[in-house]
Protein backbone atom coordinates (compact mmCIF):
# COMPACT_ATOMS: atom_id res chain seq x y z
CA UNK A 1 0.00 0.00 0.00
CA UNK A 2 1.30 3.48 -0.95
CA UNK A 3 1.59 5.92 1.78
CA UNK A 4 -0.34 9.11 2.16
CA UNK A 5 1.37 12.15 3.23
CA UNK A 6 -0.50 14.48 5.30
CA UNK A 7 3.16 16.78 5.84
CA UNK A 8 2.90 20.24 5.88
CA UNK A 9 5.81 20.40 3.85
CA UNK A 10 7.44 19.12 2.06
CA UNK A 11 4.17 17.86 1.11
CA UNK A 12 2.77 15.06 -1.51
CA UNK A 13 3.20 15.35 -4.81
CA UNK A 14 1.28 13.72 -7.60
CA UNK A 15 1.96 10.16 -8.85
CA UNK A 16 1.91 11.18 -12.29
CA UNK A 17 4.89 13.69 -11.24
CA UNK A 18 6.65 11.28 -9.53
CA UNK A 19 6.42 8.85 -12.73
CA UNK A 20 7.44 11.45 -15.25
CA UNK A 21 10.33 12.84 -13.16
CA UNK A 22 11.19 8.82 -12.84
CA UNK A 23 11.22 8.63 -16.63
CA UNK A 24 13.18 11.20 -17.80
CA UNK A 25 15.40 11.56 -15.09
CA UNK A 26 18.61 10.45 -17.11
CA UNK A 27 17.55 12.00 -19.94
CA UNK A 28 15.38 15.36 -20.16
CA UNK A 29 13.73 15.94 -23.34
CA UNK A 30 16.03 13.48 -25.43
CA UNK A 31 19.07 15.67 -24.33
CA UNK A 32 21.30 12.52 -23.02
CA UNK A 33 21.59 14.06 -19.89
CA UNK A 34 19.59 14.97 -16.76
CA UNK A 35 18.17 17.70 -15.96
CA UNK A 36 20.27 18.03 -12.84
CA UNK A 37 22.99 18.11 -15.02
CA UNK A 38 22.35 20.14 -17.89
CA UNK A 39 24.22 23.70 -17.78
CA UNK A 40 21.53 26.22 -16.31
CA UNK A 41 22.86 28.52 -19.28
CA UNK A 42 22.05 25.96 -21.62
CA UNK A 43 18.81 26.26 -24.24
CA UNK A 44 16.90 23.34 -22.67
CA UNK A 45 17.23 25.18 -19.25
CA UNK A 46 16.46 28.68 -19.99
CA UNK A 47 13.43 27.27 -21.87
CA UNK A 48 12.72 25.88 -19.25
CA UNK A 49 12.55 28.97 -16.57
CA UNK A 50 10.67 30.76 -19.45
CA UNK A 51 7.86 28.37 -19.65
CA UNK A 52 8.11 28.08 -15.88
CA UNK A 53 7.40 32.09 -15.31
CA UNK A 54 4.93 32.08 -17.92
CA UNK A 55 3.16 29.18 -16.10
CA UNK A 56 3.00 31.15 -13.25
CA UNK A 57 2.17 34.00 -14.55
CA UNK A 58 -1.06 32.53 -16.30
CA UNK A 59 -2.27 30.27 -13.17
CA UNK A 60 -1.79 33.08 -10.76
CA UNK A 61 -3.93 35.60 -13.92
CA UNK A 62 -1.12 38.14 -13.66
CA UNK A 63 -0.79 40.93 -16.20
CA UNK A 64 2.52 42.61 -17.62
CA UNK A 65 2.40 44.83 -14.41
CA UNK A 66 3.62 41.84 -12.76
CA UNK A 67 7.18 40.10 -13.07
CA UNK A 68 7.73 36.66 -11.65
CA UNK A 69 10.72 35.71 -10.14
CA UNK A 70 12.39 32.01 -9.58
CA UNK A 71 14.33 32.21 -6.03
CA UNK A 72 16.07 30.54 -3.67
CA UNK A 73 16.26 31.17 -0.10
CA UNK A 74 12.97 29.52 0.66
CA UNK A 75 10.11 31.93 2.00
CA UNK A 76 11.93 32.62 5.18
CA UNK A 77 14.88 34.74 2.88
CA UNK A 78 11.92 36.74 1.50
CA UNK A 79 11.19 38.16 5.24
CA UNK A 80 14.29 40.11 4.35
CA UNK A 81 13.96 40.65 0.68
CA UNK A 82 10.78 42.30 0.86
CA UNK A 83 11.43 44.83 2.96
CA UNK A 84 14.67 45.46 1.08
CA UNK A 85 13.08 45.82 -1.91
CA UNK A 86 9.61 47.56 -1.50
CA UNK A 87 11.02 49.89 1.14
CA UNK A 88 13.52 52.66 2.51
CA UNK A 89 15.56 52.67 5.64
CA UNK A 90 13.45 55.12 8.02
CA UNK A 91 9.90 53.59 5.91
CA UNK A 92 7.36 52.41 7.77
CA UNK A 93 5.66 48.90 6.76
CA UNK A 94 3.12 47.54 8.60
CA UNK A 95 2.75 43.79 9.68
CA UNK A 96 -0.26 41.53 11.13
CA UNK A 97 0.53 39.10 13.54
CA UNK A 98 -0.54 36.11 12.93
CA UNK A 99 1.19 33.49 14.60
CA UNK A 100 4.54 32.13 13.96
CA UNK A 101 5.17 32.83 10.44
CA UNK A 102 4.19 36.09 10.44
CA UNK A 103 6.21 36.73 13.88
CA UNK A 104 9.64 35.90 12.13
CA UNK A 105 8.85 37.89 9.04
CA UNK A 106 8.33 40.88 11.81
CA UNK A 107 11.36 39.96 13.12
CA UNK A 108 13.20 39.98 10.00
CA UNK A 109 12.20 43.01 9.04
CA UNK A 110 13.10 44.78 12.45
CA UNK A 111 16.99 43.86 11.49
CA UNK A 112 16.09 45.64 8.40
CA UNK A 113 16.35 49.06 10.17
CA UNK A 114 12.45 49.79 8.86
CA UNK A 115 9.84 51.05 11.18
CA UNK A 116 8.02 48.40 11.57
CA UNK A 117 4.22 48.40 13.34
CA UNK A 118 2.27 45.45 14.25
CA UNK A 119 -1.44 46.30 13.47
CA UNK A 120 -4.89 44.36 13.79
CA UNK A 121 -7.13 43.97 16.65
CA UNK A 122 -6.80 41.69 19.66
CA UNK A 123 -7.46 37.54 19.07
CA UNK A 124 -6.15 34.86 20.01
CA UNK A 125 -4.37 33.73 17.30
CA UNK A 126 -4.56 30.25 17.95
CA UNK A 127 -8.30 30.20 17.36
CA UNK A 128 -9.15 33.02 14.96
CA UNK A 129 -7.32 36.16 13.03
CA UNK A 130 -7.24 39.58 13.77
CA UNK A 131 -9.64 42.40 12.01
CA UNK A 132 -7.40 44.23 10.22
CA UNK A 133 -8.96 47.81 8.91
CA UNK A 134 -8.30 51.25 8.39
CA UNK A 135 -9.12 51.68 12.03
CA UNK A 136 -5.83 50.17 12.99
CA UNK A 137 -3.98 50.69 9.75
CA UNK A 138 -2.25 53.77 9.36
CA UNK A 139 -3.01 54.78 5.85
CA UNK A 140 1.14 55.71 5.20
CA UNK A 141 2.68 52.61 5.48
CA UNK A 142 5.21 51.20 2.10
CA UNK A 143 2.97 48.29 2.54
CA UNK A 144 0.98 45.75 5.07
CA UNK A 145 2.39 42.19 5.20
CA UNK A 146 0.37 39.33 5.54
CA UNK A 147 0.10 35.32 5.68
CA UNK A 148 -2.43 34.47 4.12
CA UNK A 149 -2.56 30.60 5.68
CA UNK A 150 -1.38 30.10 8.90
CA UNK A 151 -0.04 26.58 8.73
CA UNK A 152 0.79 26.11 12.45
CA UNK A 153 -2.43 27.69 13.91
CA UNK A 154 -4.53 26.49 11.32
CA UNK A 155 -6.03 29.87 10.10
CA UNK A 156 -6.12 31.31 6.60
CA UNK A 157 -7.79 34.66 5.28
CA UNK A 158 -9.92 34.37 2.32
CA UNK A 159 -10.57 38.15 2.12
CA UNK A 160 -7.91 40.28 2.17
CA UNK A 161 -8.55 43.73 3.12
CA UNK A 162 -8.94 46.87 1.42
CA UNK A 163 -7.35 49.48 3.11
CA UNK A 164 -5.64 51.73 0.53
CA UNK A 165 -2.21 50.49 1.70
CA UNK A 166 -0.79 47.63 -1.01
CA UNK A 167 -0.82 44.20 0.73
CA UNK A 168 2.57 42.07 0.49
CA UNK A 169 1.14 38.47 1.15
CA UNK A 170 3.59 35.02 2.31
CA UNK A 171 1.03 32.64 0.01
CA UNK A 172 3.37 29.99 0.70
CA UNK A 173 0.69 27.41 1.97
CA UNK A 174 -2.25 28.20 -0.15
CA UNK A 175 -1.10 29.39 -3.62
CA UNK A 176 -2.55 27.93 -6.57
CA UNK A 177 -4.73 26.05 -4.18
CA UNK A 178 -8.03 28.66 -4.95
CA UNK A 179 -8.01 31.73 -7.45
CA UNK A 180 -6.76 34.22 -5.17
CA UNK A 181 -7.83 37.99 -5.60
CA UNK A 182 -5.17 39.91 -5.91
CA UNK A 183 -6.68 43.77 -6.86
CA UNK A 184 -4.76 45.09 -3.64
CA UNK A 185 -1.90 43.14 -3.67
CA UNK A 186 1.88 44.39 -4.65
CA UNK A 187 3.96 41.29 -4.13
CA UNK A 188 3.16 37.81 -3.08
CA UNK A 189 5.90 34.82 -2.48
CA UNK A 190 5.86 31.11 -1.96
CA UNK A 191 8.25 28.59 -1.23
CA UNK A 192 7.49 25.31 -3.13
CA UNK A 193 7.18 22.50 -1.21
CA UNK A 194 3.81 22.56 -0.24
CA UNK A 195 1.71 23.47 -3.50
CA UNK A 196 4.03 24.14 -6.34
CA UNK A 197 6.39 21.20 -6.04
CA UNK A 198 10.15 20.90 -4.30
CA UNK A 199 11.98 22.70 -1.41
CA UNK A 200 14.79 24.84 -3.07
CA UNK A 201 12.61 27.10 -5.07
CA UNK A 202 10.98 30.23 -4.00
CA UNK A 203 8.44 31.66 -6.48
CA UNK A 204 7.98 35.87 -6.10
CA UNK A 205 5.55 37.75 -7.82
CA UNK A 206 5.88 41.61 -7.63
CA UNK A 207 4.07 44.44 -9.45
CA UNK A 208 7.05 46.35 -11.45
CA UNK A 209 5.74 49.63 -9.92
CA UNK A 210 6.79 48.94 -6.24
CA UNK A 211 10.09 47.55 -6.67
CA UNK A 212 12.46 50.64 -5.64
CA UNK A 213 16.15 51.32 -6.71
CA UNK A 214 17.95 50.25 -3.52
CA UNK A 215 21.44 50.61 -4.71
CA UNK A 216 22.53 50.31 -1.14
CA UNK A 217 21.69 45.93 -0.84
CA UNK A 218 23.99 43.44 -1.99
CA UNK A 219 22.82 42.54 -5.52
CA UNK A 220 22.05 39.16 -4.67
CA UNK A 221 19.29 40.59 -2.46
CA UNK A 222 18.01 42.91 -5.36
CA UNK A 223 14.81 41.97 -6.72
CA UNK A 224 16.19 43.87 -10.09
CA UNK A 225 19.10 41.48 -10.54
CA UNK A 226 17.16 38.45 -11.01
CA UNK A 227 14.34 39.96 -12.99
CA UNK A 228 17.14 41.52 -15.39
CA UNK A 229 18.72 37.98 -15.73
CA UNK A 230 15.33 36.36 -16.13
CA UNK A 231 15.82 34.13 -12.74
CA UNK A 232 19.38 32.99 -13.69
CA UNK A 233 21.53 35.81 -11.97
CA UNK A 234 23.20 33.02 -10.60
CA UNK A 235 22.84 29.21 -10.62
CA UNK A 236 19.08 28.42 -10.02
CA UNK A 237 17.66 25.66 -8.57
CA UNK A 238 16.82 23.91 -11.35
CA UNK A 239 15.39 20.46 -10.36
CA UNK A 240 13.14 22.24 -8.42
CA UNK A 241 12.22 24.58 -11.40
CA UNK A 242 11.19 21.27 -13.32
CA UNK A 243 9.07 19.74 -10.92
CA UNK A 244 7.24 23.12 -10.92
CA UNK A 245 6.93 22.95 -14.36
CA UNK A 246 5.32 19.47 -14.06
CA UNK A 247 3.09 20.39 -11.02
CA UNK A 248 1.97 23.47 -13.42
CA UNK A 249 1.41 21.33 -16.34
CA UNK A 250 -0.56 18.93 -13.94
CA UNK A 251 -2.73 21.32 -12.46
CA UNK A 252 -4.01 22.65 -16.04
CA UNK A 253 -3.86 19.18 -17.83
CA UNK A 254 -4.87 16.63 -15.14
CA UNK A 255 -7.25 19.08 -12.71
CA UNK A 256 -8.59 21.25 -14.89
CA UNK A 257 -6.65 24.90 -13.73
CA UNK A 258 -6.80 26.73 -10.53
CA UNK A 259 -10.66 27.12 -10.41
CA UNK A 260 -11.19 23.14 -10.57
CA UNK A 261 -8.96 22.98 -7.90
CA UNK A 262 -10.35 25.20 -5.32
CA UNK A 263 -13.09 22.99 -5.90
CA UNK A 264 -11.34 19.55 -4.73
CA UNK A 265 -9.61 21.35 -1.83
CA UNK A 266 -13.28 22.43 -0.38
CA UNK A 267 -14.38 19.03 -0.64
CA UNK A 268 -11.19 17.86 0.93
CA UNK A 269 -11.59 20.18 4.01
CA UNK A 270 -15.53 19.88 4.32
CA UNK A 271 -14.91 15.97 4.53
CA UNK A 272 -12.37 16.37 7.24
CA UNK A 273 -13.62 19.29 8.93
CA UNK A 274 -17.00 17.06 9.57
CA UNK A 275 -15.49 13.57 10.38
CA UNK A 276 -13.60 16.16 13.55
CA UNK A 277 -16.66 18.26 14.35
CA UNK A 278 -19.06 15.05 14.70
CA UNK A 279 -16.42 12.98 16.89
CA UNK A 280 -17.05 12.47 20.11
CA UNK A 281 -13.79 12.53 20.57
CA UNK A 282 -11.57 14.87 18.35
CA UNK A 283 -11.96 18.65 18.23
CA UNK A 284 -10.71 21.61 16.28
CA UNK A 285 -10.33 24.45 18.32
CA UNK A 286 -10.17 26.79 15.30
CA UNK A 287 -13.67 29.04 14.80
CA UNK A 288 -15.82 28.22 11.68
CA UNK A 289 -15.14 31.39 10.16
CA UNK A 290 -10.94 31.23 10.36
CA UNK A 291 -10.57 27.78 9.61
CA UNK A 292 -7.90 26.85 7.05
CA UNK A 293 -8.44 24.45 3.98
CA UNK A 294 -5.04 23.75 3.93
CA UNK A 295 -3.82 22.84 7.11
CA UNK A 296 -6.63 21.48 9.33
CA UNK A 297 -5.89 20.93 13.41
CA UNK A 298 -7.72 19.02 15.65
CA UNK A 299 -6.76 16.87 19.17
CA UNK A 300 -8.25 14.88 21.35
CA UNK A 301 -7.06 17.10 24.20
CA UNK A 302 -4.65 14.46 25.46
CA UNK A 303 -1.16 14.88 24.43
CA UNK A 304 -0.72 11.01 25.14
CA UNK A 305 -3.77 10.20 22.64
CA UNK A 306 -2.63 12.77 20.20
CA UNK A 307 0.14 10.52 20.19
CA UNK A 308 -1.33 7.36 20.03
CA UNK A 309 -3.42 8.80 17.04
CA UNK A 310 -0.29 9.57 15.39
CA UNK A 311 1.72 6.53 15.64
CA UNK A 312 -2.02 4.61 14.90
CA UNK A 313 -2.13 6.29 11.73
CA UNK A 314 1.57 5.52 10.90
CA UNK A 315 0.29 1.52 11.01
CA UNK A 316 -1.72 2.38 8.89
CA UNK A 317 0.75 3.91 6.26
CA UNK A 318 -1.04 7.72 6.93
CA UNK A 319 2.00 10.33 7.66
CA UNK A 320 2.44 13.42 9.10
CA UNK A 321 -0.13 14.29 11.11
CA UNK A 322 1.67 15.36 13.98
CA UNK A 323 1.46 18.96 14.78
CA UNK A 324 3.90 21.80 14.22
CA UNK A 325 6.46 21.21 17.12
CA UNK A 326 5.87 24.80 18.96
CA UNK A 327 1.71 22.96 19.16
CA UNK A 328 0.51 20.03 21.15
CA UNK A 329 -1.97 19.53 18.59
CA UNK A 330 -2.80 17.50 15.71
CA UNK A 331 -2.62 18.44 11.94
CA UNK A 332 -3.55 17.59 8.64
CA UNK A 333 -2.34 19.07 5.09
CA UNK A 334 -4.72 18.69 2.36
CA UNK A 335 -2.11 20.40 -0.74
CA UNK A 336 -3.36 20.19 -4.02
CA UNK A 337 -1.74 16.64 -4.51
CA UNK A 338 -3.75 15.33 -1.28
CA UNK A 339 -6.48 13.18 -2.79
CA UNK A 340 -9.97 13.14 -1.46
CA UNK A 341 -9.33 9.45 -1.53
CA UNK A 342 -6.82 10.15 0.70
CA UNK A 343 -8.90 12.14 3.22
CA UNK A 344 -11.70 9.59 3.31
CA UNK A 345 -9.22 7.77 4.39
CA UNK A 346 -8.08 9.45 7.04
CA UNK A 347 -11.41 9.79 8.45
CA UNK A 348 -11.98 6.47 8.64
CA UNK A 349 -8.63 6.04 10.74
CA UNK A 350 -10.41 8.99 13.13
CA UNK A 351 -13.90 7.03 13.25
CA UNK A 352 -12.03 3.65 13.60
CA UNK A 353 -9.72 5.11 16.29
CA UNK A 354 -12.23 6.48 18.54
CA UNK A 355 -14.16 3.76 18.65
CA UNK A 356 -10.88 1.76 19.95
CA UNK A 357 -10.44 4.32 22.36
CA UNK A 358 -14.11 3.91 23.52
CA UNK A 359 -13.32 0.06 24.41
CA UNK A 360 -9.44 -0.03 24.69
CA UNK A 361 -8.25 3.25 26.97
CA UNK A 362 -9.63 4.57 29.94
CA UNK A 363 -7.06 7.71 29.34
CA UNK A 364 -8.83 9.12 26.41
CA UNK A 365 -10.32 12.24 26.83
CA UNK A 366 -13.60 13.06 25.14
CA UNK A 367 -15.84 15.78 24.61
């Protein structure tokens, strides 16, 4: 039996992927060589990061205002890039807070000599986001950062808000997972291994207008250095580049595009959301309205159980559904190449679990 991978990164990736990358892995495109081999100044490669941006580009329903950009780094670089790049030493940038993503990109961007203000009203972030409005928004900030799926909490905004101030958002859990609206936004960035295919690769997407001449950053940190090379200032990560070619080419050809997608991932996280909220025994202690699609948590209240539940699943060749290390909770990743297969199947490992529990342990704790 193959194993499903609930990680929240690197997550699963599609069989069909897997098979192609298998097939021409000693030769890409009749070339004789591997892709991990071939020169990334080579024709085969810089085709390659063409078609790559360009797939991007059309998924995502960006216009020539926008240029993509094919990093490395992973998202936790871009905490420093972004302020680098779409602000001034002295600016002030804005930041939510929510949770512990978002708390190192605020942290990041303190070391960046930038004014940086925390804004949104009081929640516990754990359980729900902050309102963020004009109310608690300045109105003169370079920009307002936000993650837009909190994958340790559990939490993920849907609406972004309109405040007048141009949003930078980390989409690195949830792009290409629903057809994002992206009207107020100047920048969004992703590392891959969740969605869009391999660690290594960092995708950023930033409209031309906000990108400022900062002479003063090492060029490796300028967003202008890799957009005037076309993502090859320097040696890219290319295996990575060509799985997210693949992963692209099997979201439009095998799924149908982003919309059909958005589609599967609801189903995905209505299944699971209801096997947890009609347990006796497991919870989510996210609110309805805050709830993530991608990364769904839930526990039994018990770290022993949790634990239990975790090593129960492993028997049954389910992974990664322990929780983010800084939560004694549970979690679940339903990425694009999560089946709904593979979350019935899950919650019949919950259903089949508690009712061991009921007869088996006198330590579980129920609701």
């Amino acid at each position: 039996m193959t194993t499903i991978n609930f990680s929240a990164g690197p997550g699963a990736l599609p069989k069909s992927v897997l098979k192609q990358i298998q097939s021409e892995l000693f030769s890409y495109k009749n070339s004789g060589a591997s892709v991990m081999e071939l020169s990334h100044r080579s024709s085969e490669i810089i085709e390659l990061i063409e078609e790559t941006v360009e797939g991007f580009k059309r998924l995502l329903e960006l216009d020539d205002d926008w240029e993509v950009m094919l990093l490395q780094g992973g998202g936790t670089l871009q905490f420093s890039m972004v302020p680098l790049n779409l602000s001034r030493e002295g600016d002030l940038i804005e930041y939510a807070d929510t949770g512990y993503w978002s708390k190192k990109a605020i942290n990041e961007a303190k070391l960046c000599k930038r004014k940086v203000s925390v804004v949104g009203f009081g929640s516990d972030i754990d359980t729900s986001l902050p309102v963020i409005d004009s109310a608690c928004t300045s109105g003169s900030a370079r920009y307002l950062h936000l993650c837009s799926n909190n994958t340790v909490e559990g939490t993920q905004f849907r609406d972004f808000p309109d405040i007048g101030t141009p949003l930078v958002l980390d989409v690195s859990s949830d792009m290409l997972s629903y057809r994002m609206n992206l009207d107020n936004v100047s920048c969004i960035y992703a590392h891959a291994q969740k969605n869009i295919g391999l660690s290594g690769l960092t995708v950023v997407a930033v409209r031309k207008k906000y990108i400022l001449e900062n002479n003063d950053i090492p060029q490796l940190l300028q967003y202008r250095s890799h957009i005037e090379s076309k993502s090859n200032y320097h040696t890219p990560p290319v295996f990575s580049i060509y799985v997210a070619n693949l992963m692209q080419k099997w979201l439009e050809n095998e799924i149908g595009g982003v919309a059909a997608m958005e589609e599967i991932n609801n189903q995905k996280a209505k299944l699971l959301y209801d096997s947890i909220d009609a347990s006796n025994m497991f919870r989510c202690p996210v609110g309805v309205n805050y709830r993530s699609k991608m990364n769904i948590v839930f526990t039994t209240g018990h770290e022993e159980t949790d634990d239990k539940f975790v090593a129960f699943c492993k028997e049954r060749n389910i992974i990664g559904v322990a929780g983010h290390r800084s939560q004694k909770r549970l979690r679940a990743s339903l990425y694009n190449a999560v089946t709904i297969e593979d979350v019935k199947a899950l919650t019949e490992v919950i259903s089949l679990f508690e009712k061991q529990a009921y007869v088996y342990s006198s330590h579980a704790q129920f609701k």
